[in-house]
N, C-alpha and C. Protein backbone atom coordinates (compact mmCIF):
# COMPACT_ATOMS: atom_id res chain seq x y z
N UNK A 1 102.56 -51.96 148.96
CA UNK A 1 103.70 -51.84 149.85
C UNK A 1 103.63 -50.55 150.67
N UNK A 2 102.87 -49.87 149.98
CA UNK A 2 102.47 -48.32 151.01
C UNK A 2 103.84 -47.36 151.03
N UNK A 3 104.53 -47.76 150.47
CA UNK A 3 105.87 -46.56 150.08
C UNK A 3 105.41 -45.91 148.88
N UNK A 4 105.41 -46.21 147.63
CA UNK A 4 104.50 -45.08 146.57
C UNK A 4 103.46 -46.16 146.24
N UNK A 5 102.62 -47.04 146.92
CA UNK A 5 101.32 -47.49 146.10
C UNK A 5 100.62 -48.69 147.08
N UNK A 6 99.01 -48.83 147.25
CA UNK A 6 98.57 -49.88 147.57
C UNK A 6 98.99 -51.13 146.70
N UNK A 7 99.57 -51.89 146.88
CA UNK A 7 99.27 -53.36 145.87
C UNK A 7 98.08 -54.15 146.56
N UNK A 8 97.24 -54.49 145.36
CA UNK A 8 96.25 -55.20 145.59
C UNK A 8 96.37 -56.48 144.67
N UNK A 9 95.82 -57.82 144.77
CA UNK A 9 95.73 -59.02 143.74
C UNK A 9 95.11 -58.75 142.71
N UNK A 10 95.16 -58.75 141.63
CA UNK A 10 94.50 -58.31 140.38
C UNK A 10 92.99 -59.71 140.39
N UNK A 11 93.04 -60.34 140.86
CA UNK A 11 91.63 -60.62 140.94
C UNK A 11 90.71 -60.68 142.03
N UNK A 12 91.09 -60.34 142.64
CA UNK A 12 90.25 -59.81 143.99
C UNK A 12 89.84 -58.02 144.37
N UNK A 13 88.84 -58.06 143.57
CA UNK A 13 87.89 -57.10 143.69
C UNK A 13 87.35 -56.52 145.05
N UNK A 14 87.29 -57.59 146.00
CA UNK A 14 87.43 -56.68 147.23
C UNK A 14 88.46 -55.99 147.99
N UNK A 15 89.80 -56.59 147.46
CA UNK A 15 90.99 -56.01 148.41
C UNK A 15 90.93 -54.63 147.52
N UNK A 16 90.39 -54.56 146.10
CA UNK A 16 90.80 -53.26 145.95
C UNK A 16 89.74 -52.34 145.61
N UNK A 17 88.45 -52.71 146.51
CA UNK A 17 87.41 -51.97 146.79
C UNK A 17 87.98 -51.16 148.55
N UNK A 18 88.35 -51.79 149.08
CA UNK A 18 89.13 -51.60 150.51
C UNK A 18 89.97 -50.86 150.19
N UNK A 19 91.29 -50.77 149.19
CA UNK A 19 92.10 -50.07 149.19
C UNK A 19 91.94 -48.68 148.75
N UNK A 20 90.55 -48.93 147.87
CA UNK A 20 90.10 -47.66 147.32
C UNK A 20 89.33 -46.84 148.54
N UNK A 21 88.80 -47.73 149.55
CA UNK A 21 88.49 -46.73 150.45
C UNK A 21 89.22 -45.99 151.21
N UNK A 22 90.32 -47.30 151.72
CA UNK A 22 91.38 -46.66 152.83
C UNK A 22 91.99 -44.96 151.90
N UNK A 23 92.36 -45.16 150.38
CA UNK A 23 92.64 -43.89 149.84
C UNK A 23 91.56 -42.75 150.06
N UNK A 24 90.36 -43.09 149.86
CA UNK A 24 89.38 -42.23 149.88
C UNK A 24 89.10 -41.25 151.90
N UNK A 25 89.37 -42.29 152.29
CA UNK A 25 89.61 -41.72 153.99
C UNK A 25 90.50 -41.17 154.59
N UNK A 26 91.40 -41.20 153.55
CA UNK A 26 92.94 -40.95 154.46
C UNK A 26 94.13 -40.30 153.52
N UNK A 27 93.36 -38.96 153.65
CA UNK A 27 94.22 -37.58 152.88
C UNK A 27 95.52 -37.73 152.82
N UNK A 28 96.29 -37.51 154.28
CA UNK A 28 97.56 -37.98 153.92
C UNK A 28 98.38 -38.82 153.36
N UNK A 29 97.84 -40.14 153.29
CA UNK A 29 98.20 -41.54 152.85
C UNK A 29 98.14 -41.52 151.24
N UNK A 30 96.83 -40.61 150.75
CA UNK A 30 97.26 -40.30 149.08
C UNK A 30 98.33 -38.99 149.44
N UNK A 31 98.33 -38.34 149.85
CA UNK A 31 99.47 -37.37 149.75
C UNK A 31 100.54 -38.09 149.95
N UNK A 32 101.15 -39.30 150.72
CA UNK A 32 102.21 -39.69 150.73
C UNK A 32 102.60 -40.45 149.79
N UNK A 33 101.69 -41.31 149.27
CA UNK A 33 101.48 -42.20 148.14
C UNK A 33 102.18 -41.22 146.74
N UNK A 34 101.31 -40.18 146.67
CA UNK A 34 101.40 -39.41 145.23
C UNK A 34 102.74 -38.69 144.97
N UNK A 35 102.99 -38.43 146.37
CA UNK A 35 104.38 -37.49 146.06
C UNK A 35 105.83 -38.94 146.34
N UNK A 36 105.45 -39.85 146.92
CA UNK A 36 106.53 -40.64 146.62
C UNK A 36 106.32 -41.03 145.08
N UNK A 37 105.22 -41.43 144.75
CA UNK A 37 105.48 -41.81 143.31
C UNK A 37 105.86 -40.82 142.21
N UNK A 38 105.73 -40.02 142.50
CA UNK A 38 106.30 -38.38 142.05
C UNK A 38 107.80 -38.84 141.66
N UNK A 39 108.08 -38.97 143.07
CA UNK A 39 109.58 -38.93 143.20
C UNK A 39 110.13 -39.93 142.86
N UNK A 40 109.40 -41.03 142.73
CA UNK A 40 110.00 -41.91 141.67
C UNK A 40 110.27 -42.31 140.19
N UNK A 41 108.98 -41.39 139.79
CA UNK A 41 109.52 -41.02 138.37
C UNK A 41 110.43 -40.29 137.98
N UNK A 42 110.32 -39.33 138.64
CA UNK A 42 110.96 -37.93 138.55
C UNK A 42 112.32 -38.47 138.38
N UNK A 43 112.82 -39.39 139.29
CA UNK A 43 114.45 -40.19 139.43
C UNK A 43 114.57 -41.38 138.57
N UNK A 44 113.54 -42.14 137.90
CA UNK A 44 114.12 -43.32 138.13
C UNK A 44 113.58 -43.08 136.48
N UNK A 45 112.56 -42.33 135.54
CA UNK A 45 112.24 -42.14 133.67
C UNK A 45 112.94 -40.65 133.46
N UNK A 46 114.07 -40.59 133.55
CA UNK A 46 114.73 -39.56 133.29
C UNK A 46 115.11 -39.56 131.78
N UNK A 47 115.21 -38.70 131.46
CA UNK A 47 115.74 -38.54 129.61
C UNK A 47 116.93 -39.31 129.81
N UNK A 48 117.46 -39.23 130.43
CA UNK A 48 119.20 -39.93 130.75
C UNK A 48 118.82 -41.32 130.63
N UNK A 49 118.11 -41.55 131.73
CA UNK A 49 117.74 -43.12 131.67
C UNK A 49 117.14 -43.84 130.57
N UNK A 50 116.42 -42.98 129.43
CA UNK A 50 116.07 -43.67 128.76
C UNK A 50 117.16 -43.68 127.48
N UNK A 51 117.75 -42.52 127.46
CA UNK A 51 118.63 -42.44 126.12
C UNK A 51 119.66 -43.60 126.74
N UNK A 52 120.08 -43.71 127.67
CA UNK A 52 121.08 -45.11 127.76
C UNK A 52 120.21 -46.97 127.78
N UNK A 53 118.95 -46.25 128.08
CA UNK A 53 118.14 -47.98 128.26
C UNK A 53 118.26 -48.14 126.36
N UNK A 54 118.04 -47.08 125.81
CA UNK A 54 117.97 -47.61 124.33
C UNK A 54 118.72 -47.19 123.26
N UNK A 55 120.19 -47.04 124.18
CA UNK A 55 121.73 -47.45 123.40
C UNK A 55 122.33 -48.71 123.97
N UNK A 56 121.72 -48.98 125.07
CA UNK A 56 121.90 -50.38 125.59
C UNK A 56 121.31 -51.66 124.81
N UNK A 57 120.27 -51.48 124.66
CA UNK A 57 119.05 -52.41 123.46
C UNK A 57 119.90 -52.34 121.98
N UNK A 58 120.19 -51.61 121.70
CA UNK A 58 120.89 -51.00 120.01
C UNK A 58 121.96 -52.03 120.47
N UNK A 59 123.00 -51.79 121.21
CA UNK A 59 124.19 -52.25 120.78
C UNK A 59 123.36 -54.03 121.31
N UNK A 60 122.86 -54.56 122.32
CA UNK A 60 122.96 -55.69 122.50
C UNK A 60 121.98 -56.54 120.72
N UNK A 61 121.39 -55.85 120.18
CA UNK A 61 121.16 -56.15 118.61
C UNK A 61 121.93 -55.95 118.11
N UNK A 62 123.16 -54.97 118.33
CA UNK A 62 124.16 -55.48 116.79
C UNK A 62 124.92 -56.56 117.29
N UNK A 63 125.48 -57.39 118.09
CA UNK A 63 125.67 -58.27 118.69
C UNK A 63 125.18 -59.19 118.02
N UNK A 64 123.82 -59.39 117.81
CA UNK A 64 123.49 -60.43 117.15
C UNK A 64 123.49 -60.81 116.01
């Protein structure tokens, strides 16, 4: 999607022989790549996020 990452088809070995080049040619494009995905961890696997993803899981098991 080229916002934090090439997607390539997991069985097509050439789209991600290509994608590995376009990264390899084009400095900025991993710089934009790396620091958006930066910034998506950084926001989205927060200690917060996980201590509520797995008090969320807990209670939907005592439920059952």
């Amino acid at each position: 999607n080229y916002e934090t990452a090439i997607i390539v088809n997991p069985n097509d070995p050439s789209a991600l022989a290509i994608a590995i080049l376009e990264l390899m040619n084009d400095p900025s494009l991993r710089d934009k790549l790396g620091e958006a995905g930066r910034q998506r961890v950084m926001s989205k696997y927060t200690w917060r996020n996980t201590a509520e993803g797995t008090l969320e899981q807990y209670f939907e098991l005592l439920k059952k």
